[in-house]
C-alpha atoms as a PDB file:
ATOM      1  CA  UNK A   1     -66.113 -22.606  43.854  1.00  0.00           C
ATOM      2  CA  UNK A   2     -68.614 -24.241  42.141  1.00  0.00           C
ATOM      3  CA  UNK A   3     -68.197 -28.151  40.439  1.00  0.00           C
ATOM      4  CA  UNK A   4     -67.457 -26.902  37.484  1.00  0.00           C
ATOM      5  CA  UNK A   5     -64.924 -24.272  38.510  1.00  0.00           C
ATOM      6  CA  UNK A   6     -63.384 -27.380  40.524  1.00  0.00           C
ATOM      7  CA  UNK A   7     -62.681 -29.752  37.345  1.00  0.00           C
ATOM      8  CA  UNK A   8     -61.444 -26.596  35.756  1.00  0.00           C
ATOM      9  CA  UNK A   9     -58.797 -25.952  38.055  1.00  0.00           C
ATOM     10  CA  UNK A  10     -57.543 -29.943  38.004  1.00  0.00           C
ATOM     11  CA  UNK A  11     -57.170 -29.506  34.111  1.00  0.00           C
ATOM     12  CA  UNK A  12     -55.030 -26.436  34.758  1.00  0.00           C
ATOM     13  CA  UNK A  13     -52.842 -29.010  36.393  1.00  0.00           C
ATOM     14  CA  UNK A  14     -53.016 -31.772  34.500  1.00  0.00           C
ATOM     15  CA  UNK A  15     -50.039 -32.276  31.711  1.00  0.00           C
ATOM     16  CA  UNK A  16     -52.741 -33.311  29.379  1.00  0.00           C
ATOM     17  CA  UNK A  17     -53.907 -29.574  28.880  1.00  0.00           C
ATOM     18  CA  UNK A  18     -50.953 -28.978  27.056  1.00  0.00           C
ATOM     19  CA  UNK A  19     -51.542 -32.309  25.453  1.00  0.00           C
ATOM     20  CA  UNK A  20     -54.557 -30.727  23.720  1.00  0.00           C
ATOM     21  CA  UNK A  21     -53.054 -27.429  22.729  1.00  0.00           C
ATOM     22  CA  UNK A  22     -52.862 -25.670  26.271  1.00  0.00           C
ATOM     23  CA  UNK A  23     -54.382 -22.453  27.038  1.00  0.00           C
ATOM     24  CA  UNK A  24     -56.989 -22.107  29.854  1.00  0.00           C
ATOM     25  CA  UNK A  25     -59.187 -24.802  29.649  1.00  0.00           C
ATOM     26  CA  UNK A  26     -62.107 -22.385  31.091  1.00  0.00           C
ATOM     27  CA  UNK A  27     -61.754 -20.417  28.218  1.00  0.00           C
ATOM     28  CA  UNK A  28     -61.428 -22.446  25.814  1.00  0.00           C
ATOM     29  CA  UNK A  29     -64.808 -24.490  26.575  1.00  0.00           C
ATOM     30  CA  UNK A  30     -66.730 -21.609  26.868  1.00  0.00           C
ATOM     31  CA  UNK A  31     -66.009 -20.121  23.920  1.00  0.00           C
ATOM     32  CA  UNK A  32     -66.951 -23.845  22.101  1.00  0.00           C
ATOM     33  CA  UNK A  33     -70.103 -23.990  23.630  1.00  0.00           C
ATOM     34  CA  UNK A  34     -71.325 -20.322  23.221  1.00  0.00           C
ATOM     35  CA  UNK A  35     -70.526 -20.993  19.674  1.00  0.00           C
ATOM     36  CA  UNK A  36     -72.625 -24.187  19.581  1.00  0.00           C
ATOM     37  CA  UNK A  37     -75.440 -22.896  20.931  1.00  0.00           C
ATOM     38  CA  UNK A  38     -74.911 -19.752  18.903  1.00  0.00           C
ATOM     39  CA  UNK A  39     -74.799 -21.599  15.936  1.00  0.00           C
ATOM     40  CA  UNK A  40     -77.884 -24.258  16.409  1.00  0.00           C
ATOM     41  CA  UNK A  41     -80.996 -24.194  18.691  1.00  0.00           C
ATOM     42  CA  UNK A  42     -79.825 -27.103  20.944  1.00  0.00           C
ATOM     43  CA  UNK A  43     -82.284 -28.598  23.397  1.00  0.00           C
ATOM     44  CA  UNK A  44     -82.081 -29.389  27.314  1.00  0.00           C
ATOM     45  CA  UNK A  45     -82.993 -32.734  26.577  1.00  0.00           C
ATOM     46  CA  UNK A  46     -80.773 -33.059  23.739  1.00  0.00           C
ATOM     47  CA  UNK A  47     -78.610 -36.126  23.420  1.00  0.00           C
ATOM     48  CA  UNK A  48     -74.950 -34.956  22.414  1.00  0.00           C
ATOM     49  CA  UNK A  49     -72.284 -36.983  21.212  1.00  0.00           C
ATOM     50  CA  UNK A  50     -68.619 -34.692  21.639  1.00  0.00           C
ATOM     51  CA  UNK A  51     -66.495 -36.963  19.542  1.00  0.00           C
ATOM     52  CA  UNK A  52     -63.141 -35.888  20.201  1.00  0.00           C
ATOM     53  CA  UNK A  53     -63.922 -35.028  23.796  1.00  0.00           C
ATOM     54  CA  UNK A  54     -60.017 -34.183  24.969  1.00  0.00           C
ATOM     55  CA  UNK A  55     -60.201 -34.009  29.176  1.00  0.00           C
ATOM     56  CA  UNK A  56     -63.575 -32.529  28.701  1.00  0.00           C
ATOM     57  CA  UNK A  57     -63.473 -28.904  28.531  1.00  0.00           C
ATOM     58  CA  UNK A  58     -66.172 -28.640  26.534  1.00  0.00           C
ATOM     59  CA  UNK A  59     -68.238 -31.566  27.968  1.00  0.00           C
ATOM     60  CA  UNK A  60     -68.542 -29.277  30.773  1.00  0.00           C
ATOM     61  CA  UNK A  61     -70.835 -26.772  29.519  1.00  0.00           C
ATOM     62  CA  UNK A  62     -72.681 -29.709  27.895  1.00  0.00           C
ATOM     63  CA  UNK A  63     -73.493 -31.679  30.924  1.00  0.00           C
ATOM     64  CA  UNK A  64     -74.642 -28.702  32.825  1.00  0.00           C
ATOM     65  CA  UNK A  65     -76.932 -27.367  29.900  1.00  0.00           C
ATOM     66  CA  UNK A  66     -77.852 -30.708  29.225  1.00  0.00           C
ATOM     67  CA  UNK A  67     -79.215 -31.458  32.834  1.00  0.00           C
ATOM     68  CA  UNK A  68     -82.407 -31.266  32.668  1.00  0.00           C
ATOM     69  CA  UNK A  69     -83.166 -34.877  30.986  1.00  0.00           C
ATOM     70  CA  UNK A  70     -80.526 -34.625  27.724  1.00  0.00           C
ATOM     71  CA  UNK A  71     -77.345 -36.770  27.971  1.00  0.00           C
ATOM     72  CA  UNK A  72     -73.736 -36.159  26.676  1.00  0.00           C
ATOM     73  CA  UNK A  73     -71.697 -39.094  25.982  1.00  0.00           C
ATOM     74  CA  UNK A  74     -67.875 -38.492  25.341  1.00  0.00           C
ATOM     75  CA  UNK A  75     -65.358 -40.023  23.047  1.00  0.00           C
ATOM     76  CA  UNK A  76     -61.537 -39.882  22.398  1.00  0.00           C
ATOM     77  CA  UNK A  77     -58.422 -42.282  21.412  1.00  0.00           C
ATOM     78  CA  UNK A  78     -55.762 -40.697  24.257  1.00  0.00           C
ATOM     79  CA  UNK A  79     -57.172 -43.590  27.254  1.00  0.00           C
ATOM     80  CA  UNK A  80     -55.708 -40.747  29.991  1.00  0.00           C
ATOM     81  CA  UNK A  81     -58.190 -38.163  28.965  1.00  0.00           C
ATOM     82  CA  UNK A  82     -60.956 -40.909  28.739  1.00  0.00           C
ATOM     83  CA  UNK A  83     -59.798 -42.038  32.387  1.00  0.00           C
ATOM     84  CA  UNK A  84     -59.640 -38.366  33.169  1.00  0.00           C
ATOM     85  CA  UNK A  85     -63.652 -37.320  32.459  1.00  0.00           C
ATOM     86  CA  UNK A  86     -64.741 -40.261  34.299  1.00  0.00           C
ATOM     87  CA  UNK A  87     -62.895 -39.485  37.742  1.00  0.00           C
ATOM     88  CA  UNK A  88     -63.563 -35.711  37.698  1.00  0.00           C
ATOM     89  CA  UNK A  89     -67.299 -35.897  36.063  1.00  0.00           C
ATOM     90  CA  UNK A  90     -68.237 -39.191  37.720  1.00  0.00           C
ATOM     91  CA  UNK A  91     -70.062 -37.397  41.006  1.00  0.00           C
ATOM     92  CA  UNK A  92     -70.686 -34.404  39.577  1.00  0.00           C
ATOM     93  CA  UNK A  93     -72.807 -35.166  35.909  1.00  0.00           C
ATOM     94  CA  UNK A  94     -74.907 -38.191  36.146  1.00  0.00           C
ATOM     95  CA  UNK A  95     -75.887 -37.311  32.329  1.00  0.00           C
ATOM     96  CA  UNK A  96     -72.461 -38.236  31.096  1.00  0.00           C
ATOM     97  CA  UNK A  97     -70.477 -40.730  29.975  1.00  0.00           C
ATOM     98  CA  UNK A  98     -67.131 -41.285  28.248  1.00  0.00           C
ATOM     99  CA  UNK A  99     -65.582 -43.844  25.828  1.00  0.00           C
ATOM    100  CA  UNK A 100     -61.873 -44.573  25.165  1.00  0.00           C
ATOM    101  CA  UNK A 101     -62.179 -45.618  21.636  1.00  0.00           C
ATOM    102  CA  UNK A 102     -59.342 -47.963  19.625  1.00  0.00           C
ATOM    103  CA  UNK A 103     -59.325 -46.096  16.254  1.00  0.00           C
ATOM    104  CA  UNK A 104     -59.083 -48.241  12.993  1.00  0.00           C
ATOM    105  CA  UNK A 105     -57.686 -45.605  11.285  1.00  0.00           C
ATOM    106  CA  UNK A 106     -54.208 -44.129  10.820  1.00  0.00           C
ATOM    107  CA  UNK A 107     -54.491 -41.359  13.033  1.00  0.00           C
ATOM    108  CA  UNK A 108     -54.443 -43.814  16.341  1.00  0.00           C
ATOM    109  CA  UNK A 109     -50.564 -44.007  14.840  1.00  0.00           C
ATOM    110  CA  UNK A 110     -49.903 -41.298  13.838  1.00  0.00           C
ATOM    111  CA  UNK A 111     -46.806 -39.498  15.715  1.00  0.00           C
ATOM    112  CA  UNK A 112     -48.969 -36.326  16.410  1.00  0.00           C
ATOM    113  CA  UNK A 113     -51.608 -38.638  18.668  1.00  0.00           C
ATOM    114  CA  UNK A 114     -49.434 -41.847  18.911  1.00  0.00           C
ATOM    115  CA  UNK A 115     -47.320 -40.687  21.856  1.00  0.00           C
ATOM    116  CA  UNK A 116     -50.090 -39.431  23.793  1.00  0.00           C
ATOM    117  CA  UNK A 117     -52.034 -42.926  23.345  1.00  0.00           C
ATOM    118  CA  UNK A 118     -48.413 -44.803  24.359  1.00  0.00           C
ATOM    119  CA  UNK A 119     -48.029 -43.023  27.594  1.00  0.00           C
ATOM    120  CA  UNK A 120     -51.763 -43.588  29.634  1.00  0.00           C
ATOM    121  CA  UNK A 121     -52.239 -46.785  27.557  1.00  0.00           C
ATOM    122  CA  UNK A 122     -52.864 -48.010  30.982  1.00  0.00           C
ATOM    123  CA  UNK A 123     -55.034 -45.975  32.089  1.00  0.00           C
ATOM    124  CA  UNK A 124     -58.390 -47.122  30.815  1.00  0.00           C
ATOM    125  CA  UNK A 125     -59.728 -49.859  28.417  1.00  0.00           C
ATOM    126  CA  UNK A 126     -60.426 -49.216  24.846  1.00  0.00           C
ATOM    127  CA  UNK A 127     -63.312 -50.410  22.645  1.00  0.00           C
ATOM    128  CA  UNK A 128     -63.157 -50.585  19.158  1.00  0.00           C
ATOM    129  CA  UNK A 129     -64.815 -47.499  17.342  1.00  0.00           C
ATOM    130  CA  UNK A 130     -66.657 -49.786  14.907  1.00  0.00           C
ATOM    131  CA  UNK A 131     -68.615 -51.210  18.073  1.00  0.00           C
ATOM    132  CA  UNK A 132     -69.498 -47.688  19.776  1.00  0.00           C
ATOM    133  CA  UNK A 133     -70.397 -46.679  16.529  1.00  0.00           C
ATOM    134  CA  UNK A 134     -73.094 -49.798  16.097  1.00  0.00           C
ATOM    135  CA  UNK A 135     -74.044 -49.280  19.725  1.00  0.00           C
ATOM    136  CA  UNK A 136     -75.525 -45.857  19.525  1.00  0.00           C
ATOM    137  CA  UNK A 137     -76.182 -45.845  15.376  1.00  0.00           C
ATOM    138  CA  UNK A 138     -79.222 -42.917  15.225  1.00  0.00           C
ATOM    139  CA  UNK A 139     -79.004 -42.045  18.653  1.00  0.00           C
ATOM    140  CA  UNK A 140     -77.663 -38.376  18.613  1.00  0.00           C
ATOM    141  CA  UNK A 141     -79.563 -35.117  17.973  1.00  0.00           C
ATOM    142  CA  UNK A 142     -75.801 -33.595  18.100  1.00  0.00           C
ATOM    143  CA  UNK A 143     -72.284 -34.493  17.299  1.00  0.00           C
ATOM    144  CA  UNK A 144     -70.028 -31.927  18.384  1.00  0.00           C
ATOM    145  CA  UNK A 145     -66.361 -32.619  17.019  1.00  0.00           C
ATOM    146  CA  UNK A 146     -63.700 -29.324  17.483  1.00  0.00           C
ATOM    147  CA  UNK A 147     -60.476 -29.526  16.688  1.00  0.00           C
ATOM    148  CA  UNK A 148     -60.694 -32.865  14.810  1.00  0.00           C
ATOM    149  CA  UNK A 149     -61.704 -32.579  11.218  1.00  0.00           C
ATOM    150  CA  UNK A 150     -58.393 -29.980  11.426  1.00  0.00           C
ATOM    151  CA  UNK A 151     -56.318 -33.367  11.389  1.00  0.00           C
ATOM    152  CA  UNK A 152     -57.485 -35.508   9.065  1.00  0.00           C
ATOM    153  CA  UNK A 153     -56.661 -36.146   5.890  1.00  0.00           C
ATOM    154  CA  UNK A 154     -60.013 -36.740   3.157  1.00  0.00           C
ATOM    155  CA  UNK A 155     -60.078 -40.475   3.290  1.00  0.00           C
ATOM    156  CA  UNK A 156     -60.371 -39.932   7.215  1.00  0.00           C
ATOM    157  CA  UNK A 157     -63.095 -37.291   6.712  1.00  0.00           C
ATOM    158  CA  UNK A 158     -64.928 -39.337   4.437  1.00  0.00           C
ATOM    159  CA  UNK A 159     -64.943 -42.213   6.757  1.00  0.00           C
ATOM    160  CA  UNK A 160     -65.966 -40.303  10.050  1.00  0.00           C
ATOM    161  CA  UNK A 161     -68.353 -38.269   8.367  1.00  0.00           C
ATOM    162  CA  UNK A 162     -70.093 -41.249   7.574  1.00  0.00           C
ATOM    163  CA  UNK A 163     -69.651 -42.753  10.923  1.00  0.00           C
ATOM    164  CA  UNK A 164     -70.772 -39.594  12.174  1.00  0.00           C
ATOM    165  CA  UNK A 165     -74.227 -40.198  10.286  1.00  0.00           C
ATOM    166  CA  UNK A 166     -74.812 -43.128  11.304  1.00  0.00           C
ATOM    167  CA  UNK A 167     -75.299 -42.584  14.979  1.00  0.00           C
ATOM    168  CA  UNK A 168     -76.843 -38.672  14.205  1.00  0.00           C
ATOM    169  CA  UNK A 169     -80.993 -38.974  14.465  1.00  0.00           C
ATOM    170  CA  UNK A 170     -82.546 -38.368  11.267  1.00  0.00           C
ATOM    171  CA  UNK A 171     -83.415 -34.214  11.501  1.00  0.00           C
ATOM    172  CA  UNK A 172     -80.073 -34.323  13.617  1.00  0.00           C
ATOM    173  CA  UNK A 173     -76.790 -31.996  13.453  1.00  0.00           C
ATOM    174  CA  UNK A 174     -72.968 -31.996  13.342  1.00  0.00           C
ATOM    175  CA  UNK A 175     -70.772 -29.365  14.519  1.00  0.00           C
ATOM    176  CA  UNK A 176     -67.648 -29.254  13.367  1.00  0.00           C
ATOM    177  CA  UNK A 177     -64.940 -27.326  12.886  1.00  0.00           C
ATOM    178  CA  UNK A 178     -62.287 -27.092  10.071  1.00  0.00           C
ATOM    179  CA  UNK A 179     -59.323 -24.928   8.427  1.00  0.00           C
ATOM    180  CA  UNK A 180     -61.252 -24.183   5.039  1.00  0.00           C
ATOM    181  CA  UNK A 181     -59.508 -22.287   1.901  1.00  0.00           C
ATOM    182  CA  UNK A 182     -60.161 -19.318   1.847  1.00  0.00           C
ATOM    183  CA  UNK A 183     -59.269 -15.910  -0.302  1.00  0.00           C
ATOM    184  CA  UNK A 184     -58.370 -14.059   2.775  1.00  0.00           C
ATOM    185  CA  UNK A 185     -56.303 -16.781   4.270  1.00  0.00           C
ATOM    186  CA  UNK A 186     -52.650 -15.825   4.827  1.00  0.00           C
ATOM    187  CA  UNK A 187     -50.746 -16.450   1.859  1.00  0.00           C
ATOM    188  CA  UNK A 188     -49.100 -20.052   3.228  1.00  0.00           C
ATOM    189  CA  UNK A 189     -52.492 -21.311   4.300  1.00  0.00           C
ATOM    190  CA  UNK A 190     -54.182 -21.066   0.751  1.00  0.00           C
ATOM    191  CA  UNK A 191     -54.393 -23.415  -1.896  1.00  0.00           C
ATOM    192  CA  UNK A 192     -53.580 -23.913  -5.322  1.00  0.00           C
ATOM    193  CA  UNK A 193     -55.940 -23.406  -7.922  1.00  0.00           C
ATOM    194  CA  UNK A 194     -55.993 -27.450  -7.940  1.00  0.00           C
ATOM    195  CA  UNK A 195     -55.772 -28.157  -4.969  1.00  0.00           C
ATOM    196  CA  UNK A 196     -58.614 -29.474  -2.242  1.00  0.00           C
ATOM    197  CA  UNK A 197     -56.522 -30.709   0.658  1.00  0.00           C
ATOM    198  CA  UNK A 198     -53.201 -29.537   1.992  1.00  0.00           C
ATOM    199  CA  UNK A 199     -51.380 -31.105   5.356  1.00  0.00           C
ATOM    200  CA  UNK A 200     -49.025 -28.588   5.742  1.00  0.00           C
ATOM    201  CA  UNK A 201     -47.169 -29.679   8.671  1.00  0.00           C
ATOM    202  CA  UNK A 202     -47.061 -33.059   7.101  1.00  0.00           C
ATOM    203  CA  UNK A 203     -48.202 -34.983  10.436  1.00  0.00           C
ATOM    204  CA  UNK A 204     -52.225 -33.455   9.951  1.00  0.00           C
ATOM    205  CA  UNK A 205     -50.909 -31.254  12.748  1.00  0.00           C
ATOM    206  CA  UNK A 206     -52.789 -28.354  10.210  1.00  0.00           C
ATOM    207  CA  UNK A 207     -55.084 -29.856   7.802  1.00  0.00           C
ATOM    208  CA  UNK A 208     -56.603 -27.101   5.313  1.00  0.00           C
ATOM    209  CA  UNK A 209     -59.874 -28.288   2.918  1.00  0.00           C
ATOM    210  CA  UNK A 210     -61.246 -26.669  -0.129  1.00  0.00           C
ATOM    211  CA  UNK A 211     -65.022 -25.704   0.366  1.00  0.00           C
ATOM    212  CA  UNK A 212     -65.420 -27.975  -2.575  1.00  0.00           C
ATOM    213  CA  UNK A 213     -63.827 -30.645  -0.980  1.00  0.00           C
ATOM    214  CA  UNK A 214     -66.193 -30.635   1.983  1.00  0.00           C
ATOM    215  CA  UNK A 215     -68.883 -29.972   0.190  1.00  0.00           C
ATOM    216  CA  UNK A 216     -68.425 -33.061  -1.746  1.00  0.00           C
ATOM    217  CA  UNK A 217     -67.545 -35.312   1.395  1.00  0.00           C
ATOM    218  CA  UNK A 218     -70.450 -34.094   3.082  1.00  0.00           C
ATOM    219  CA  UNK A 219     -72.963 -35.004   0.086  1.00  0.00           C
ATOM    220  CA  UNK A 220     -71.202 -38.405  -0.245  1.00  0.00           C
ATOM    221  CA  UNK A 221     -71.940 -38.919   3.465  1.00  0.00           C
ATOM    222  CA  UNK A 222     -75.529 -38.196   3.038  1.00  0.00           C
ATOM    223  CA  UNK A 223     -74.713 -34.793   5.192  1.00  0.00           C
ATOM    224  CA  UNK A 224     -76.786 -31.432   3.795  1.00  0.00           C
ATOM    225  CA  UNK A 225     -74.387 -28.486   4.698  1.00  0.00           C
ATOM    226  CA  UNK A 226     -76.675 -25.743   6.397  1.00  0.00           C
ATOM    227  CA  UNK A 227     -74.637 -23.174   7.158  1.00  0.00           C
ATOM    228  CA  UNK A 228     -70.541 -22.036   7.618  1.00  0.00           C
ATOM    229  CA  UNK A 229     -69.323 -19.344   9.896  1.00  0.00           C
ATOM    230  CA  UNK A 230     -65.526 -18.506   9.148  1.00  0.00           C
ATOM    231  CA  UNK A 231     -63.277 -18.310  12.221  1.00  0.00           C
ATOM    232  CA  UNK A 232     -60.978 -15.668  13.161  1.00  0.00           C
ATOM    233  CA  UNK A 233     -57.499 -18.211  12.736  1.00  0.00           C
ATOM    234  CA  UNK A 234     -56.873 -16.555   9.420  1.00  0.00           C
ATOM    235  CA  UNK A 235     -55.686 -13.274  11.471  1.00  0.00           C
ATOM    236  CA  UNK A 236     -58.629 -11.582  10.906  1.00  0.00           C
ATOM    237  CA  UNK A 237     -59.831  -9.719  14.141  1.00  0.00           C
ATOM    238  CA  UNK A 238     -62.159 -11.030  16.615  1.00  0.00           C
ATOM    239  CA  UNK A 239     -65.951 -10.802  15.017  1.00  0.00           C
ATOM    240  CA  UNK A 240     -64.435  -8.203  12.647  1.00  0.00           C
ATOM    241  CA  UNK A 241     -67.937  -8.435  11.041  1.00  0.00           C
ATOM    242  CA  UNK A 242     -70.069  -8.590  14.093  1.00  0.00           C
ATOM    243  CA  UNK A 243     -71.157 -11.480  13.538  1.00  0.00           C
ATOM    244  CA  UNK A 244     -72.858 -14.001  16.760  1.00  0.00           C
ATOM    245  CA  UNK A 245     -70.943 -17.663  16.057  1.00  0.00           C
ATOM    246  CA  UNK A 246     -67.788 -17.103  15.057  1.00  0.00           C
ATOM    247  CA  UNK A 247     -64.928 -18.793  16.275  1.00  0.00           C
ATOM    248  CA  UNK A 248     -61.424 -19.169  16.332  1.00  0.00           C
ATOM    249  CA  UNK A 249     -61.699 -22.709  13.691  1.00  0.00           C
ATOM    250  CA  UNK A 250     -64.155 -22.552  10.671  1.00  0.00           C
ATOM    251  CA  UNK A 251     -67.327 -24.017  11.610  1.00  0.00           C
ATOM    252  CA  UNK A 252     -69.414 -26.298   9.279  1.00  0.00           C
ATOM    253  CA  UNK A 253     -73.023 -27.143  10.157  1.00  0.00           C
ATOM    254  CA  UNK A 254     -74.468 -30.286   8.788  1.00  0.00           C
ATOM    255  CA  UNK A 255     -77.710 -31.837   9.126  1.00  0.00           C
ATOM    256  CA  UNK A 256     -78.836 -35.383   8.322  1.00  0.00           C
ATOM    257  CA  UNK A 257     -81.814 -35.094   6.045  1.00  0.00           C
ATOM    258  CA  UNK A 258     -85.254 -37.289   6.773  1.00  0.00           C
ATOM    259  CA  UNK A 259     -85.498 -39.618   4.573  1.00  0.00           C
ATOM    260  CA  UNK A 260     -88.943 -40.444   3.324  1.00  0.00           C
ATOM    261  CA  UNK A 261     -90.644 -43.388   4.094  1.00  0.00           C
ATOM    262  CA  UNK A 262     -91.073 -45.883   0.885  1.00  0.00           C
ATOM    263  CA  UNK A 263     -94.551 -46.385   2.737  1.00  0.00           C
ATOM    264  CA  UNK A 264     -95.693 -42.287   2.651  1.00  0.00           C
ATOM    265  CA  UNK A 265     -98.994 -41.876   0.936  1.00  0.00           C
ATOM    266  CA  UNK A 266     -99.743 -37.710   0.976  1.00  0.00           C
ATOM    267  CA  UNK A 267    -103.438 -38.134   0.817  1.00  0.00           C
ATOM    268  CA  UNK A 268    -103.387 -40.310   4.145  1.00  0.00           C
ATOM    269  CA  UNK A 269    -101.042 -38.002   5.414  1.00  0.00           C
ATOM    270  CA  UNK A 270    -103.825 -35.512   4.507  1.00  0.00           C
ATOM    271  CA  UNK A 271    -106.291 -36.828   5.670  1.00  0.00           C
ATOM    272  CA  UNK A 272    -104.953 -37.891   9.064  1.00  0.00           C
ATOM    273  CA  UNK A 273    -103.143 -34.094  10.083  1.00  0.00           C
ATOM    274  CA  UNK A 274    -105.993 -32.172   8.862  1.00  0.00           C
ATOM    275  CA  UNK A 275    -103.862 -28.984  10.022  1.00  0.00           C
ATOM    276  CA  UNK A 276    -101.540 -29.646   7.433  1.00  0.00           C
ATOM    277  CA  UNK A 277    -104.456 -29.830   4.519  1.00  0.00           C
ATOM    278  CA  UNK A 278    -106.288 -26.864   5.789  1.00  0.00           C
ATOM    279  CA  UNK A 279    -103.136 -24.782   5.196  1.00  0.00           C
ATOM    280  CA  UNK A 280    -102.596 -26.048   2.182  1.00  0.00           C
ATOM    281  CA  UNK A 281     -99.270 -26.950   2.644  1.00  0.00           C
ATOM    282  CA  UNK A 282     -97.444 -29.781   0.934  1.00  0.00           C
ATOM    283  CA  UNK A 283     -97.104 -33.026   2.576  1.00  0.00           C
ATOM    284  CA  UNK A 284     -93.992 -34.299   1.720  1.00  0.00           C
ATOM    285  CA  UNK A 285     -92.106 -31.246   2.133  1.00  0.00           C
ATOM    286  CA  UNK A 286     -94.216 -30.937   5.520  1.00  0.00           C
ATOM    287  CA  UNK A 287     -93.448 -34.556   6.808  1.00  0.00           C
ATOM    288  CA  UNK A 288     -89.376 -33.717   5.790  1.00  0.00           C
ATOM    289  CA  UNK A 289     -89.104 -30.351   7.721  1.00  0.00           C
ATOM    290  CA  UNK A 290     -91.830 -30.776  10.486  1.00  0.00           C
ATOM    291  CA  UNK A 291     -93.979 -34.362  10.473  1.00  0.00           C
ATOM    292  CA  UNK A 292     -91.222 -36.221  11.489  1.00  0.00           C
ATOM    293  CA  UNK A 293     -89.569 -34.179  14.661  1.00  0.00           C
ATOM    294  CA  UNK A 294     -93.365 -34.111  15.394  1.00  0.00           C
ATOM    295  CA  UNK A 295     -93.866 -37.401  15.227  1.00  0.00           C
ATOM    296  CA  UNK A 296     -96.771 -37.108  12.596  1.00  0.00           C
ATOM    297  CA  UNK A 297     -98.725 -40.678  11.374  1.00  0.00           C
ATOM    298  CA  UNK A 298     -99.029 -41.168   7.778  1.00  0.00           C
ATOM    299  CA  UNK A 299    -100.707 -44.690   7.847  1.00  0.00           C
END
């Protein structure tokens, strides 16, 4: 049985499974990270935030790809699952690390996560989010947040998508996953021709957006939506349109754009990546898709 098979089989045990929505933990991980890495070209040397980490089932995968010089660092509000990743990844993934963070939000009260907080309050010390996020502001190429954006409301969203940003790298991505409107949605999970945001169990238990909606919170966030793969939640059938990605939750990529430099001048850029001039290629649109992962001068 290898390490991984071994924390596996503890969460199978552990009460907190069911705490975040049972099934086989196994499973469920895998088919988070295949999705991941289906959806975005993620790097060995990557540095991953998984905000909303749970006990870790998809930290896992994360810490084992990411093992070859890339880090994963784990967050959550419920101190038992925080307590949790640290005992059973401590001597097995030197590359990660987990945070029990004290939400300043109303989530940390609400009665779908309050009870869960309550009963391993104990169990580990909190920090206060505002101070993790500060501590690691542009540090991720990745935030990877499942099952979380499904129970917020859009003052929430707005807030954590901007939190989010903060600590992505310029260039950087967010995956996350969402119930989005949709015409082929069952009939109870669609929304009104007004509407952008439903909480229809009326404890964000089952949070639907409008595309709109996200659109628009991603823009205000200074978040560039690159691509969305519909999950198969609405009843449709497993990649009913063959389709690599999908997954059981909508998934929203984001990227935070580069910003340029007030500083840029194109003709030194120019003249100092003479590459760039000989192809004739634009050097602002260059030094926003390609200069700056490169780590291009321009002075």
């Amino acid at each position: 049985m290898t390490n991984a098979e071994k924390i596996y089989a503890t969460m199978r045990q552990s009460q907190m499974n069911n705490w975040m929505g049972g099934g086989d933990p196994a499973v469920i991980g895998a088919a988070t990270f295949t999705s991941i890495i289906e959806n975005l070209a993620l790097r060995r040397d990557a540095a991953v935030l998984h905000f909303g980490c749970g006990i870790g089932r998809t930290s896992i995968h994360l810490a084992e790809f990411l093992n070859e010089g890339g880090q994963v660092v784990g967050s959550d509000i419920l101190p038992g699952a925080i307590q949790f990743c640290r005992e059973q990844f401590a001597h097995v993934f030197a590359n990660a690390t987990f945070y029990c963070l004290q939400a300043s939000n109303p989530l940390y009260a609400n009665p779908l996560y309050a009870p869960y907080v309550t009963a391993t309050a104990e169990a580990t010390q909190a920090i206060d989010e505002e101070l993790f996020f500060l501590k690691y502001r542009d540090a991720f190429d990745l935030i990877v947040a499942g099952s979380v954006f499904t129970h917020f409301d859009p003052a929430m969203a707005a807030h954590y998508l901007k939190s989010l940003r903060d600590v992505t790298k310029p260039s950087g991505h967010l995956f996350l996953t969402w119930f989005l409107d949709h015409p082929n949605n069952p009939v109870e999970s669609r929304l009104g021709p007004e509407e952008n945001f439903q909480d229809r169990s009326g404890n964000l238990l089952y949070a639907i957006f409008s595309l709109a909606a996200v659109e628009q919170l991603s823009s205000s966030a200074g978040l560039l939506i690159e691509r969305i793969s519909y999950g198969f939640w609405r009843d449709w059938p497993v990649n009913v349109h063959g389709l690599k990605a999908q997954y059981g939750q909508d998934v929203v990529i984001l990227r935070r754009p580069v910003e340029l430099p007030t500083e840029f001048d194109a003709n030194r850029y120019l003249a100092i990546n003479n590459d760039v001039d000989d192809a004739g290629v634009d050097p602002v649109k260059h030094y926003l898709a390609l200069g700056y992962r490169e780590g291009r001068r321009f002075q």
